[in-house]
Structure formats: C-alpha cells, structure tokens
N, C-alpha and C. Protein backbone atom coordinates (compact mmCIF):
# COMPACT_ATOMS: atom_id res chain seq x y z
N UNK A 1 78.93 158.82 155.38
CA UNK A 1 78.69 157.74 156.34
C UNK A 1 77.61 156.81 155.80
N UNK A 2 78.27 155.42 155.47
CA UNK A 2 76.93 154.57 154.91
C UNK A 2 75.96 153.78 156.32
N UNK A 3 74.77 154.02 156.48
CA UNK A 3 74.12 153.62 157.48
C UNK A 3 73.94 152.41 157.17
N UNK A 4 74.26 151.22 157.70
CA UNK A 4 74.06 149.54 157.82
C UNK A 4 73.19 149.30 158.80
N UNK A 5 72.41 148.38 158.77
CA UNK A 5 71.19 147.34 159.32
C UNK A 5 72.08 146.15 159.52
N UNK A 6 71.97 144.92 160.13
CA UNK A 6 72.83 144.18 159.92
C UNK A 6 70.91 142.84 160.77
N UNK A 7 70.72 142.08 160.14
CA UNK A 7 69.48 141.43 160.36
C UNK A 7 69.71 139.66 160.36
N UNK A 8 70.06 139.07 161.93
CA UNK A 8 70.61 137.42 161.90
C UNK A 8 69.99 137.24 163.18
N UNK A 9 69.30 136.18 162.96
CA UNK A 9 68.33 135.47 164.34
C UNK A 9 69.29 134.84 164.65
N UNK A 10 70.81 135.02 164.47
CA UNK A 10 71.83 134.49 165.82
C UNK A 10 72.56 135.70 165.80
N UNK A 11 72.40 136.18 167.43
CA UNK A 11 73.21 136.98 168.04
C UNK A 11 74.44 136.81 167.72
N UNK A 12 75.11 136.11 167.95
CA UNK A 12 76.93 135.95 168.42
C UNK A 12 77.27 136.43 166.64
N UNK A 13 76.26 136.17 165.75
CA UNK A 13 76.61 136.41 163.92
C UNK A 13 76.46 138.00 163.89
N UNK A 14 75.43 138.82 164.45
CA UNK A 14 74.72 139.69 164.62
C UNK A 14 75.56 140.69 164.79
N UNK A 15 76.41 140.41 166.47
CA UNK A 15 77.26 141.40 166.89
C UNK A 15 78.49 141.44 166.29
N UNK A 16 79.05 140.29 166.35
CA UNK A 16 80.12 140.04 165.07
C UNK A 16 80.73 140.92 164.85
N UNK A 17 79.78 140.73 163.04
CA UNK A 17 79.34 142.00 161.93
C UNK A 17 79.59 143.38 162.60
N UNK A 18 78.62 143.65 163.56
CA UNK A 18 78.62 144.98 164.14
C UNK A 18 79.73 145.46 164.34
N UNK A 19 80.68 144.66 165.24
CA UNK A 19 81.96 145.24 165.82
C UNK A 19 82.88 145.16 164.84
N UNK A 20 82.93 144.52 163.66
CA UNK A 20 84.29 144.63 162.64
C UNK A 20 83.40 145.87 161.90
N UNK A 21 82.38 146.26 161.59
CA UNK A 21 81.77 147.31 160.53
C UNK A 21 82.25 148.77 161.80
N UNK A 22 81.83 148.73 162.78
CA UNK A 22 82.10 149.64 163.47
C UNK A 22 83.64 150.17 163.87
N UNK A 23 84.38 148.87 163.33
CA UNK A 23 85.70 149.66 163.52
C UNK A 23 85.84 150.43 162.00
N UNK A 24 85.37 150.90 161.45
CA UNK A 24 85.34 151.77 159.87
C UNK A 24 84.30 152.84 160.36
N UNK A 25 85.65 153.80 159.86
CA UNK A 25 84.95 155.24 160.45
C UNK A 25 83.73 155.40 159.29
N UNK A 26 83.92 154.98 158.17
CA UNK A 26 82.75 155.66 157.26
C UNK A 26 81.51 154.50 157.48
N UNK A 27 81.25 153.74 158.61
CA UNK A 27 80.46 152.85 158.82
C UNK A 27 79.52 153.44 159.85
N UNK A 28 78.33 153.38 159.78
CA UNK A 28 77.09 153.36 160.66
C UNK A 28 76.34 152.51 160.93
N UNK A 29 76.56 151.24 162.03
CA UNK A 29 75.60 150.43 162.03
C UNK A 29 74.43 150.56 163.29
N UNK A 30 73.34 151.30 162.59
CA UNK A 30 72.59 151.39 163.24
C UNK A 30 71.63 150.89 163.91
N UNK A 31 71.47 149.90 163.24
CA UNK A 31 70.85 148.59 164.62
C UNK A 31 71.13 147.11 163.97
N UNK A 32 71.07 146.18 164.65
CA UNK A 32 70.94 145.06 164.67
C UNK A 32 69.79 144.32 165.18
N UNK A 33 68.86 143.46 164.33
CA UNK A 33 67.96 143.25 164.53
C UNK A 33 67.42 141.69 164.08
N UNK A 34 66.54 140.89 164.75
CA UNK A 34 66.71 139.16 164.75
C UNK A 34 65.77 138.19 163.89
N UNK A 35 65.19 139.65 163.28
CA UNK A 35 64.03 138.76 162.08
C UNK A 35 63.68 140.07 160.73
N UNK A 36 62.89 139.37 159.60
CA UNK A 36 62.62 140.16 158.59
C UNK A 36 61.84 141.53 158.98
N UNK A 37 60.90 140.99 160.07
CA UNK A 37 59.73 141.57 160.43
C UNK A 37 60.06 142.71 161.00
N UNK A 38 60.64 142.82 161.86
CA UNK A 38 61.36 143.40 162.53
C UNK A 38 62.04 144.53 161.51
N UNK A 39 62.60 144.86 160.53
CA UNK A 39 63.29 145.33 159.66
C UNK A 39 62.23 146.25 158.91
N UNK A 40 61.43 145.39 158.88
CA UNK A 40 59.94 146.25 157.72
C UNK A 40 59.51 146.94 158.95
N UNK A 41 58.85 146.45 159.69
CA UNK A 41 58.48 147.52 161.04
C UNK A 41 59.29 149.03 161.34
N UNK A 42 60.42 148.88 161.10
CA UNK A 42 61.44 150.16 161.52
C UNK A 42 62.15 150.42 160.35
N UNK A 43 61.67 149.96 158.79
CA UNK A 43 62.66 150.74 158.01
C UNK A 43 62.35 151.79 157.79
N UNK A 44 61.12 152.92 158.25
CA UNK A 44 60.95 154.11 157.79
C UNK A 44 62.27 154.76 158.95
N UNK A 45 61.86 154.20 160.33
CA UNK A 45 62.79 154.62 161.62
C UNK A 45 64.03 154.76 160.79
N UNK A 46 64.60 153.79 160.72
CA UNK A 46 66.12 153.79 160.26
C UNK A 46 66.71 154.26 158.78
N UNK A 47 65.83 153.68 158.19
CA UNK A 47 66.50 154.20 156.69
C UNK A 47 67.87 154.02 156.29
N UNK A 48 68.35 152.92 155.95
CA UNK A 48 69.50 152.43 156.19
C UNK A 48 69.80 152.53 154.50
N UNK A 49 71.26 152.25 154.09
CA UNK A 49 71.67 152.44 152.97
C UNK A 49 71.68 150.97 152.22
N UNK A 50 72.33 150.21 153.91
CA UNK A 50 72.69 148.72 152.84
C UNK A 50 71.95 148.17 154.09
N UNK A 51 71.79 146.63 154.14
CA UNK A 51 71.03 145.75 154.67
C UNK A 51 71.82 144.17 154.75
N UNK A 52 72.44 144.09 155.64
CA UNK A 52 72.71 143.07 155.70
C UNK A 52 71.86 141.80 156.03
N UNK A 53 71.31 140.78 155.33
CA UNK A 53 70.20 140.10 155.64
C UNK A 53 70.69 138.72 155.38
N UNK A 54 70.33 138.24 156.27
CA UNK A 54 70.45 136.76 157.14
C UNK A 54 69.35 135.97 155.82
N UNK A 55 69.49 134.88 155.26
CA UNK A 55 68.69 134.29 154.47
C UNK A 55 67.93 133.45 154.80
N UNK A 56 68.07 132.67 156.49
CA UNK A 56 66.80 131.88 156.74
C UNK A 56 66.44 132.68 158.14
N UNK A 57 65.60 132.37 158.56
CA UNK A 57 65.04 133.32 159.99
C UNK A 57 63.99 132.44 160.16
N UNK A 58 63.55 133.01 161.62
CA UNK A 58 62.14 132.15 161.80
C UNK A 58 61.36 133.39 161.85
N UNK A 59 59.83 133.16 161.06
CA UNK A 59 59.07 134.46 160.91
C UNK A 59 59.07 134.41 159.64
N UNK A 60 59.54 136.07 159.29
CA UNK A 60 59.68 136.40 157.87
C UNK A 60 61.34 136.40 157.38
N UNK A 61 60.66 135.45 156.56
CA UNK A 61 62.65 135.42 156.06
C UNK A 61 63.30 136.01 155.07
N UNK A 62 64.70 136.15 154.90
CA UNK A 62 65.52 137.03 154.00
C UNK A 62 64.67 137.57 152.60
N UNK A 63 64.32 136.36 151.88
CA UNK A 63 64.22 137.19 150.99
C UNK A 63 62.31 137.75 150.65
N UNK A 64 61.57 137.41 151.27
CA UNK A 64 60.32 137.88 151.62
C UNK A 64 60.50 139.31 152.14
N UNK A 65 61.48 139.30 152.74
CA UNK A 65 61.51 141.11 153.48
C UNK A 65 62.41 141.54 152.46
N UNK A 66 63.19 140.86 151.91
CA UNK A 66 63.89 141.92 150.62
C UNK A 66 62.95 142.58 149.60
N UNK A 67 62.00 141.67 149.34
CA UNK A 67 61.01 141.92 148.50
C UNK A 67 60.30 143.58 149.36
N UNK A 68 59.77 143.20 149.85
CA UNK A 68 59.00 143.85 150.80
C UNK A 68 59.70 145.23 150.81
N UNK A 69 60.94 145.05 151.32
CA UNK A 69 61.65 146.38 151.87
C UNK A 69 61.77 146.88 150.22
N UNK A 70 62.12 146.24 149.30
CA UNK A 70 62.32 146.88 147.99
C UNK A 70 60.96 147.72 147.33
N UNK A 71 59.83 146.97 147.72
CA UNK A 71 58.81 148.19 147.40
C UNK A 71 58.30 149.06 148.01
N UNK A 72 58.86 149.00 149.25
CA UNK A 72 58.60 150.63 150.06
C UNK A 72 60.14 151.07 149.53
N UNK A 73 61.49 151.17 149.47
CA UNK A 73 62.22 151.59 149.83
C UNK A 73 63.13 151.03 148.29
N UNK A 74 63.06 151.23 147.31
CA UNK A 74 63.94 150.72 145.98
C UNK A 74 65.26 150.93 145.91
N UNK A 75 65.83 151.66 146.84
CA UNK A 75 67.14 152.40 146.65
C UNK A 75 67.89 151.18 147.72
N UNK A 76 67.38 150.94 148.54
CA UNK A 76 68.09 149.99 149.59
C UNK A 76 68.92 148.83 149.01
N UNK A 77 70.10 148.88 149.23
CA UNK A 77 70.64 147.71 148.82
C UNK A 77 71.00 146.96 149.93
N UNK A 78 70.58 145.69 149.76
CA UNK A 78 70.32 144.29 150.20
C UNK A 78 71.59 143.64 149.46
N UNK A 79 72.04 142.73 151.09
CA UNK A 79 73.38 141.94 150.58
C UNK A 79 73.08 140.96 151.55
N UNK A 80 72.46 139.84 150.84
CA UNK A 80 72.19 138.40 151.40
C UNK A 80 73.49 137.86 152.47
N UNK A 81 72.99 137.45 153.41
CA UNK A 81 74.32 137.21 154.50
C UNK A 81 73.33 135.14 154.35
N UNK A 82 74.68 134.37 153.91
CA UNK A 82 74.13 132.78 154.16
C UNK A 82 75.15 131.88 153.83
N UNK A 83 74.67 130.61 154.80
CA UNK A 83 75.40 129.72 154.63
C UNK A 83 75.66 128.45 153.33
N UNK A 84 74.46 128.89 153.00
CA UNK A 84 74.68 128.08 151.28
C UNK A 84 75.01 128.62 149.89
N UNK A 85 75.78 127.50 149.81
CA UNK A 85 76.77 128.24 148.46
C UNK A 85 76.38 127.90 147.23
N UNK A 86 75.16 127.23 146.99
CA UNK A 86 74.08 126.61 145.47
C UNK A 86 73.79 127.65 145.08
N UNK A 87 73.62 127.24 143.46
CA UNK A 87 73.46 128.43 142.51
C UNK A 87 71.78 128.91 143.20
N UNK A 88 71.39 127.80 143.59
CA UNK A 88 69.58 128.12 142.88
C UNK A 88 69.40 129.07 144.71
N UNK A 89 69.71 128.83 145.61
CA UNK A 89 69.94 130.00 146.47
C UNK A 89 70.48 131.41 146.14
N UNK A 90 71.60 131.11 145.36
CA UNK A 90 71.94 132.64 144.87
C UNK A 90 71.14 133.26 143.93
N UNK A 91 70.77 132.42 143.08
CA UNK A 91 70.10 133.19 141.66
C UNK A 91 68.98 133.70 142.10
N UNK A 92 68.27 132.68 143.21
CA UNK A 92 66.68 132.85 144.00
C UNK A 92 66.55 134.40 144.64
N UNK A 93 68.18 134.62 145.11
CA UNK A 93 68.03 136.09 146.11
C UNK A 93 68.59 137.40 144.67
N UNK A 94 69.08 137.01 144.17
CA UNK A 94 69.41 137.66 143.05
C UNK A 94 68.12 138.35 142.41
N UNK A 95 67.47 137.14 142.06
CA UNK A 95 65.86 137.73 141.64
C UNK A 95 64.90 138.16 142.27
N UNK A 96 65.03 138.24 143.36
CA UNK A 96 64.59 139.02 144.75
C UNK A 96 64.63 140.39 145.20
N UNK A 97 65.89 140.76 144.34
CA UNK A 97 65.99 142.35 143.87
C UNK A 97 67.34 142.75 145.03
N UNK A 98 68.13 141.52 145.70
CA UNK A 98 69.60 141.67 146.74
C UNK A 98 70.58 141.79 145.68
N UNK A 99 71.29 143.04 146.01
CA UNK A 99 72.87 143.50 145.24
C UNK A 99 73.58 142.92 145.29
N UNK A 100 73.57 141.78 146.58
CA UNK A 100 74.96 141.20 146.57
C UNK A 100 74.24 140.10 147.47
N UNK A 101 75.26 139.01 147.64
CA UNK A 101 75.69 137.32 148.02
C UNK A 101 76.74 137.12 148.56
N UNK A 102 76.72 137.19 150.12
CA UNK A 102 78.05 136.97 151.13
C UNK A 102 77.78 135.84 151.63
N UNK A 103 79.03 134.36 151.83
CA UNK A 103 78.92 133.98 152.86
C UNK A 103 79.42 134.02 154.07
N UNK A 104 78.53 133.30 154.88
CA UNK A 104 79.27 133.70 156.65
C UNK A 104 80.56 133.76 156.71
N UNK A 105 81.09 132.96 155.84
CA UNK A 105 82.03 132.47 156.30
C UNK A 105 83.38 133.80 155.48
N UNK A 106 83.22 134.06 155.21
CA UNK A 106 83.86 135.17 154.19
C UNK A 106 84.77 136.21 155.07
N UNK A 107 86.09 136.32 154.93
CA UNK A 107 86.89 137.16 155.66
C UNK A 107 86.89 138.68 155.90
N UNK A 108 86.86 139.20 157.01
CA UNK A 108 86.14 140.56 157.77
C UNK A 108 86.29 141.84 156.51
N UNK A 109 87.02 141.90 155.95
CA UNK A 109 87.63 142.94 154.80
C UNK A 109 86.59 142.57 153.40
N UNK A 110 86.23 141.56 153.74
CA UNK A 110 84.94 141.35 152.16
C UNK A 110 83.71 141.53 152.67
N UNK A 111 83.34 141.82 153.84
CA UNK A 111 82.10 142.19 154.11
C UNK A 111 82.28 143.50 153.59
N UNK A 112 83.11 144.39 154.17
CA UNK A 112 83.49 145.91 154.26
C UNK A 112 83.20 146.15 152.53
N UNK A 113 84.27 145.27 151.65
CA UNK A 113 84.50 145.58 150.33
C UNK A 113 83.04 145.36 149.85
N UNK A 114 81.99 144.24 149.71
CA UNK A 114 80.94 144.37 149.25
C UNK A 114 79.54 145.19 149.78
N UNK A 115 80.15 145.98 150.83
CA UNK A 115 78.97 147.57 151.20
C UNK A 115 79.50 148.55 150.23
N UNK A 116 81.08 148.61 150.45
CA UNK A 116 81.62 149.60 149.34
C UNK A 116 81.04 149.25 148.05
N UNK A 117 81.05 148.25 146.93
CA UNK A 117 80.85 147.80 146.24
C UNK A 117 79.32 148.24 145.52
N UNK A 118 78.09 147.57 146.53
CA UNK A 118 76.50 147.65 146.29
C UNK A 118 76.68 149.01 146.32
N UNK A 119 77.26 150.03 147.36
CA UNK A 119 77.00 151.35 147.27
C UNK A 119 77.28 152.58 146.04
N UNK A 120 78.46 151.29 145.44
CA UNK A 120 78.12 152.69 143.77
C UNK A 120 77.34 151.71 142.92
N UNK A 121 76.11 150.96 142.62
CA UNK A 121 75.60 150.54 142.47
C UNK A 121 75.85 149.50 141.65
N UNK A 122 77.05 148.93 141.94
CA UNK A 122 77.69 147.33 141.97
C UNK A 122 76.89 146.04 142.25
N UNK A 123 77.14 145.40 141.66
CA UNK A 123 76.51 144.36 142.17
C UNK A 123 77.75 143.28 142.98
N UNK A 124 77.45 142.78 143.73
CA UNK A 124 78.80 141.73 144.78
C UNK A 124 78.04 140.42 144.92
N UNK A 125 79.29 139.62 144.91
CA UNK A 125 79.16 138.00 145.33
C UNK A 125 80.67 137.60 145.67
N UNK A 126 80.50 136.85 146.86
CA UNK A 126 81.63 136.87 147.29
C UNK A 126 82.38 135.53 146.71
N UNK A 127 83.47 135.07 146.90
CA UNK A 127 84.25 134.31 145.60
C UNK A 127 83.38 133.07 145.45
N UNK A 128 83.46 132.09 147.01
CA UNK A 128 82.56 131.21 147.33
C UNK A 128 81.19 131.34 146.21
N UNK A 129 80.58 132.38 146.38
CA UNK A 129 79.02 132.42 145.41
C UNK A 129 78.97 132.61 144.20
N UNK A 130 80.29 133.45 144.10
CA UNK A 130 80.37 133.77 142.17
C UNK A 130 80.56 132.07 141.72
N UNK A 131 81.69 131.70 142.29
CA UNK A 131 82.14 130.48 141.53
C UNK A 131 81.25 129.56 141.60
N UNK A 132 79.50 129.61 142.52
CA UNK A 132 78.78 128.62 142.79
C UNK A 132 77.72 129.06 141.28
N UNK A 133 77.73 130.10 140.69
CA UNK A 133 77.30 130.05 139.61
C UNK A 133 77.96 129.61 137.94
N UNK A 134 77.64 128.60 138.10
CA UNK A 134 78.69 127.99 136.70
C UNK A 134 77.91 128.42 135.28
N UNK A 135 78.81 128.10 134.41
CA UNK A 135 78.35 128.70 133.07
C UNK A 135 76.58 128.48 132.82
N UNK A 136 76.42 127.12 133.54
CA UNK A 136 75.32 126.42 132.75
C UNK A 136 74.57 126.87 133.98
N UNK A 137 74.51 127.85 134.70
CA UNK A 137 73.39 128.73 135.55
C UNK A 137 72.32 128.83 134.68
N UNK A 138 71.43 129.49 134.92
CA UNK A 138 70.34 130.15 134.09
C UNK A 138 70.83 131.54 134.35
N UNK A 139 70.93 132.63 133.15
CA UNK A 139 71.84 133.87 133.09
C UNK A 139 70.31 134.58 133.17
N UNK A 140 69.12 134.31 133.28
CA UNK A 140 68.01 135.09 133.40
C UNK A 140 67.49 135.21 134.69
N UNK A 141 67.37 136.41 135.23
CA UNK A 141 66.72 136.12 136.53
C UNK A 141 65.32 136.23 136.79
N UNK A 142 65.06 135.49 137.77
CA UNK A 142 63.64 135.11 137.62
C UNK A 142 62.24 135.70 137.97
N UNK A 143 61.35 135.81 137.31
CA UNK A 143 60.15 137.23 138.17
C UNK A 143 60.06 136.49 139.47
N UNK A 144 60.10 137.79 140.47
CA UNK A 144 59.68 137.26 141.75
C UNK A 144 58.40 137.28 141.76
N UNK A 145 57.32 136.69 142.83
CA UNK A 145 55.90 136.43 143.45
C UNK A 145 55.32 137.51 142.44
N UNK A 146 55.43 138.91 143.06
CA UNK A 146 54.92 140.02 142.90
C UNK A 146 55.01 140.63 141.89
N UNK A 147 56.01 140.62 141.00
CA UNK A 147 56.52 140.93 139.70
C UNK A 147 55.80 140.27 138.88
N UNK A 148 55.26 138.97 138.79
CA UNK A 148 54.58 138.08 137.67
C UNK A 148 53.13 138.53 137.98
N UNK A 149 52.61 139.25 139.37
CA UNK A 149 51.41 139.36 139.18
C UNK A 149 51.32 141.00 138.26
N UNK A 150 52.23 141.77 138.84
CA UNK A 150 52.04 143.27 138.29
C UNK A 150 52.21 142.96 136.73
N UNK A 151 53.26 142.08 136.01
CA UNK A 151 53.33 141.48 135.08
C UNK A 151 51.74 141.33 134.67
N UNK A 152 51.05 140.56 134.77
CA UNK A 152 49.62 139.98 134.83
C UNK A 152 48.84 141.23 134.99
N UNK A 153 48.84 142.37 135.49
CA UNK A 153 48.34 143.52 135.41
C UNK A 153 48.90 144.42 134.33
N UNK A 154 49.68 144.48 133.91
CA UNK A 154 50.51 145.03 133.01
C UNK A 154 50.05 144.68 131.88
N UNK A 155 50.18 143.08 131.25
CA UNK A 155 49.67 142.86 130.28
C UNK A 155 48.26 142.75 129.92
N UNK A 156 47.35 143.29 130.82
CA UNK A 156 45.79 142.95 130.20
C UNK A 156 45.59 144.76 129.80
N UNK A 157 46.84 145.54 129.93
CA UNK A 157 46.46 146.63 129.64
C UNK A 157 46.45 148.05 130.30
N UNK A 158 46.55 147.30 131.34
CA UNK A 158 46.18 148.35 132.17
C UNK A 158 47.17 149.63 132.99
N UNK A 159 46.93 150.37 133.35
CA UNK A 159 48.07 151.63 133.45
C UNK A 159 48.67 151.39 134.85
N UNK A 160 49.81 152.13 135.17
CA UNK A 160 50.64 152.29 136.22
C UNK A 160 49.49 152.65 137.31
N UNK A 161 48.86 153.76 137.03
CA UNK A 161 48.09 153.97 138.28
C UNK A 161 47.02 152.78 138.25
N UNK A 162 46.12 152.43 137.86
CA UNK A 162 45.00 151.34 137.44
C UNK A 162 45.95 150.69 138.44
N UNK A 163 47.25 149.38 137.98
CA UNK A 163 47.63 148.54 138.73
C UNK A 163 48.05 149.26 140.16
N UNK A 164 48.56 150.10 140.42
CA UNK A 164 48.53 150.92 142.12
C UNK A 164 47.10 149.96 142.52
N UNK A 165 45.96 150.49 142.37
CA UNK A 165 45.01 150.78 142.60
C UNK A 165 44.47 149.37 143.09
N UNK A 166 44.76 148.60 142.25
CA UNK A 166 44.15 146.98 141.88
C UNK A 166 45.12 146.18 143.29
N UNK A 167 46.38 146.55 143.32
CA UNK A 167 47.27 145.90 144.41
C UNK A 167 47.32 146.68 145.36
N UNK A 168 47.11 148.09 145.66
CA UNK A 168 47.08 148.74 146.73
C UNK A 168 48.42 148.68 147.19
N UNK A 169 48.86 149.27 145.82
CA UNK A 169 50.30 149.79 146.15
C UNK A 169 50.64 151.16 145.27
N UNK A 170 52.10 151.72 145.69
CA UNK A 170 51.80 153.38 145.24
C UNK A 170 52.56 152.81 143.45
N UNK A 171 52.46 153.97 143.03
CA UNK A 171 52.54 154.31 141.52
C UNK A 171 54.03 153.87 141.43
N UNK A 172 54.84 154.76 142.34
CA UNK A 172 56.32 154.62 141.98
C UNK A 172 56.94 153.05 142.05
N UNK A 173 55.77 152.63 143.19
CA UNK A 173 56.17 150.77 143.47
C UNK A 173 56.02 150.26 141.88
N UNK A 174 54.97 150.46 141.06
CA UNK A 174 54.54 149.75 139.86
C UNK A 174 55.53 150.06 138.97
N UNK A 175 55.88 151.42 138.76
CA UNK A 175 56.75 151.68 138.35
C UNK A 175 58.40 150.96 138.02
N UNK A 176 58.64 150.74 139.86
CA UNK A 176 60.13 150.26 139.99
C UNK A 176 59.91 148.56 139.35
N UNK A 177 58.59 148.15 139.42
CA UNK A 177 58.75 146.67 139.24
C UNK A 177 58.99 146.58 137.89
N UNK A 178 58.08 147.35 137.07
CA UNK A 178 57.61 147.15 135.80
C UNK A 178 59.34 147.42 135.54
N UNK A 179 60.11 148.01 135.50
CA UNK A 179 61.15 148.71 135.92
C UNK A 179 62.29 147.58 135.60
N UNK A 180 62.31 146.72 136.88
CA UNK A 180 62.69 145.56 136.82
C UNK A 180 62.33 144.21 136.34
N UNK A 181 60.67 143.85 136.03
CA UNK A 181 60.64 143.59 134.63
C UNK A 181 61.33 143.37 133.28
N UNK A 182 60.95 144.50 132.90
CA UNK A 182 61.80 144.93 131.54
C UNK A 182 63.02 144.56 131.79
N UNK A 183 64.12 145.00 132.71
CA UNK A 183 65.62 144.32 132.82
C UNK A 183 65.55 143.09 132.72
N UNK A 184 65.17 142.49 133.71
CA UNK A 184 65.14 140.82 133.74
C UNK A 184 64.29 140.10 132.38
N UNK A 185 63.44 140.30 132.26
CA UNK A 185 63.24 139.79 130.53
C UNK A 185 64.14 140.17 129.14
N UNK A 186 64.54 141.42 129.35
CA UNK A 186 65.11 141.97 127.99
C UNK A 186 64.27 142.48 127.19
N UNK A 187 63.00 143.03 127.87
CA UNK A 187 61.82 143.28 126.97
C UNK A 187 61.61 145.17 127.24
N UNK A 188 62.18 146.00 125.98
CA UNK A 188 61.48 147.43 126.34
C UNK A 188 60.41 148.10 125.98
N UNK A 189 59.48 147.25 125.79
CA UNK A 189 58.78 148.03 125.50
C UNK A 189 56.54 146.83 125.99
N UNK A 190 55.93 147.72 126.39
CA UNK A 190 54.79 147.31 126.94
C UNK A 190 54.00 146.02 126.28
N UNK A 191 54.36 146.76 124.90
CA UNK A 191 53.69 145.72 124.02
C UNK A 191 54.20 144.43 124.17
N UNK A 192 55.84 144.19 124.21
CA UNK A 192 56.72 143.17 124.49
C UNK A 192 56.35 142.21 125.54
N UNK A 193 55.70 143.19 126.99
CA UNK A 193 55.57 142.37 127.92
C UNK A 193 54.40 141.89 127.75
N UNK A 194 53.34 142.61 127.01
CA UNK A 194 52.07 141.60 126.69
C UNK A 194 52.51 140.23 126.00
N UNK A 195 53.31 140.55 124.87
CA UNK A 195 53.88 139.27 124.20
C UNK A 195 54.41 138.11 124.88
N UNK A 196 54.85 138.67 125.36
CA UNK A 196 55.85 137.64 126.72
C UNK A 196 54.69 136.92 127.75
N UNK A 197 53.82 137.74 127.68
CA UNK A 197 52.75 137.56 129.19
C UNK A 197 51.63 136.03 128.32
N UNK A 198 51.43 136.46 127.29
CA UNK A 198 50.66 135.57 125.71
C UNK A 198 51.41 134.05 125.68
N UNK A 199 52.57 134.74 125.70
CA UNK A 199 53.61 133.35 125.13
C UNK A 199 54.12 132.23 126.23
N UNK A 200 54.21 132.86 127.26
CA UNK A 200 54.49 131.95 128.54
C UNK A 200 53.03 131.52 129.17
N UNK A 201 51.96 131.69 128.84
CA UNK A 201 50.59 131.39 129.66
C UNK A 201 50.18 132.24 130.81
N UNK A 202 50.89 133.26 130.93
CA UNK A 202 50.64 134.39 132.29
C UNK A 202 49.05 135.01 132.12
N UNK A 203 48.61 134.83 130.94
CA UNK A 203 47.36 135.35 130.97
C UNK A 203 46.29 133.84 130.47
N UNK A 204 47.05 133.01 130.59
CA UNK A 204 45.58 132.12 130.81
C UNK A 204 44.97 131.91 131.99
N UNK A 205 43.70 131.77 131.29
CA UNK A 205 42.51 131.95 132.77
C UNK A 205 41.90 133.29 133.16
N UNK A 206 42.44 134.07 132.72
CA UNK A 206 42.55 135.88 132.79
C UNK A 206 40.96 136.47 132.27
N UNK A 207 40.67 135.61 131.25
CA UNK A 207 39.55 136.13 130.27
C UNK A 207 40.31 137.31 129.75
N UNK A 208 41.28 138.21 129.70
CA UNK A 208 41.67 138.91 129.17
C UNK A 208 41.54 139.50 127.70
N UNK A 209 40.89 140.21 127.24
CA UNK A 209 40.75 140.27 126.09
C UNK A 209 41.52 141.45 125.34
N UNK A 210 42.49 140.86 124.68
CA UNK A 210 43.98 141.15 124.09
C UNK A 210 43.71 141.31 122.65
C-alpha cells in the first residue's frame, strides 16, 4: 500500500486527486492538506511515501517544503502537481530534489502511472513537461539554497559532522546533500568539490584558507 499526501490550496484540486487515487486498492491517501507548512508540521504524523505537491501556495510553497521535507525525510518522493509547463519551472523543481513533474491538467491514469513510476525510484514528467524541456535545456541541475551553502562548508574542509554542527542539522542530512551534490555536478570525489567551490567563486569572501 503506497501512502499519498496529496498538498493544493484549492480544495475542489485537492479532493479530486483523492477520489480517483482512492479508487486504487494499492492507494492510501492519507490526508489532504492546503499549504507547505502544513505538510512539514505532520510529516513525522504521516510518513507518506509520495507527496503530491501543489507548486504555488500561499505561505510556504511547493518547492521550499520539498526542500525541507527532503532533509528530514530523503526517501520521500515528491511529484510537483502545476500549472506551468516552462522548462525553468521544471528544471527549478527538479533541482529541488521532486521525482517527478505533473500537470493539472494530465489524465486520471497518469497521475496513478507517475506514483507507480517515482516509487521504484523512477524519475516522471508527464508528456506536457518532458516535451517543455528541449534539447537546449540546461542538462545540469542546479544546487538548491542549501546545497551551495553545505557546498561552502564542504569545501573549506570541513567534516560531515563539523557541517551538522555549523547548520544545526543531523549528519545523515549532510550526508544526503553532499550526496546530491556530487550527482548534480559530476564531481566524486571531496577534493573535486573544493575545485568546483575555487572555480565558480563559492568561496570568495570566505577567508578560507585552501
């Protein structure tokens, strides 16, 4: 049974979802809920598998709580629910650490297919979003907020626990970023990301002594 969240500051979108996921026996949608905030507040409560998330909200929006929910919770897959079909929206939630890119508008059987999908650890975009990424996309995805700072902690040296410590976040969080890091650059190894951190200006101003 995959447990679903389903998260849209419009009701009538909200319940929708609910009632076509709920006619699938291997579906659990366990709550529906009208902002980001709301989602981080109760994801220990719920613990959901996939996340259906609404991309603008008032409050905290889609992809601020993707972020968020991804460093308490790394396993959660996030599948952007929105009405815009631009690359730089998709690529934006892409690098945000969301498995997948649905729009509203997308027929009841492709919601279903892209939970199946994120859940063997697929990545989904529904036709609308694939085809909104054209060749001449940028094929790199981009450090999010938080990633360029642990980045910035990373390269002056300093260890997995050290950066916990410095952001007041746990080990395994530094871990998953640094984690994702390395994927999204193409860089394996520490020294690399100092290089990278040197070469793009991430450590000017730092006093860092490298």
């Amino acid at each position: 049974m995959t447990k679903v969240v389903v998260v849209d500051d419009h009701p009538m979108v909200a319940e929708g979802i609910e009632a076509i996921l709920e006619s699938y026996d291997d579906i659990d949608v366990v709550a529906t809920l009208s902002d980001g905030q709301q989602i981080i507040d109760r994801l220990d409560e719920l613990s959901p598998d996939v996340i259906l998330m609404d991309l603008n909200m008032p409050g905290l929006g889609g992809l601020s709580a993707t972020e968020m929910i991804l460093e308490r919770a790394p396993d959660t897959r996030i599948l952007i629910l929105s009405m815009h079909d631009t690359p730089e929206y998709i690529s934006n939630a892409l690098s945000h650490g969301a498995r997948g890119y649905i729009l509203k508008d997308v027929p009841t059987e492709e919601i279903k297919l892209a939970i199946d999908t994120v859940m063997t650890g697929a990545r989904y975009l529904c036709t609308g979003a694939e085809g909104a990424l054209t060749p001449d996309s940028p094929s790199r995805e981009q450090l999010t907020n938080r990633e360029q700072t642990v980045l910035l902690e990373l390269a002056q040296g300093k260890s997995n626990k050290e950066v916990a410590l410095a952001l007041d976040i746990s080990v395994r969080t530094v871990e998953t970023h640094r984690k994702n890091i390395k994927r999204k650059l193409g860089i394996s190894s520490t020294a690399g990301l100092t290089r990278y951190a040197l070469e793009h200006g991430v450590l000017q101003g730092t006093g860092a002594n490298l």
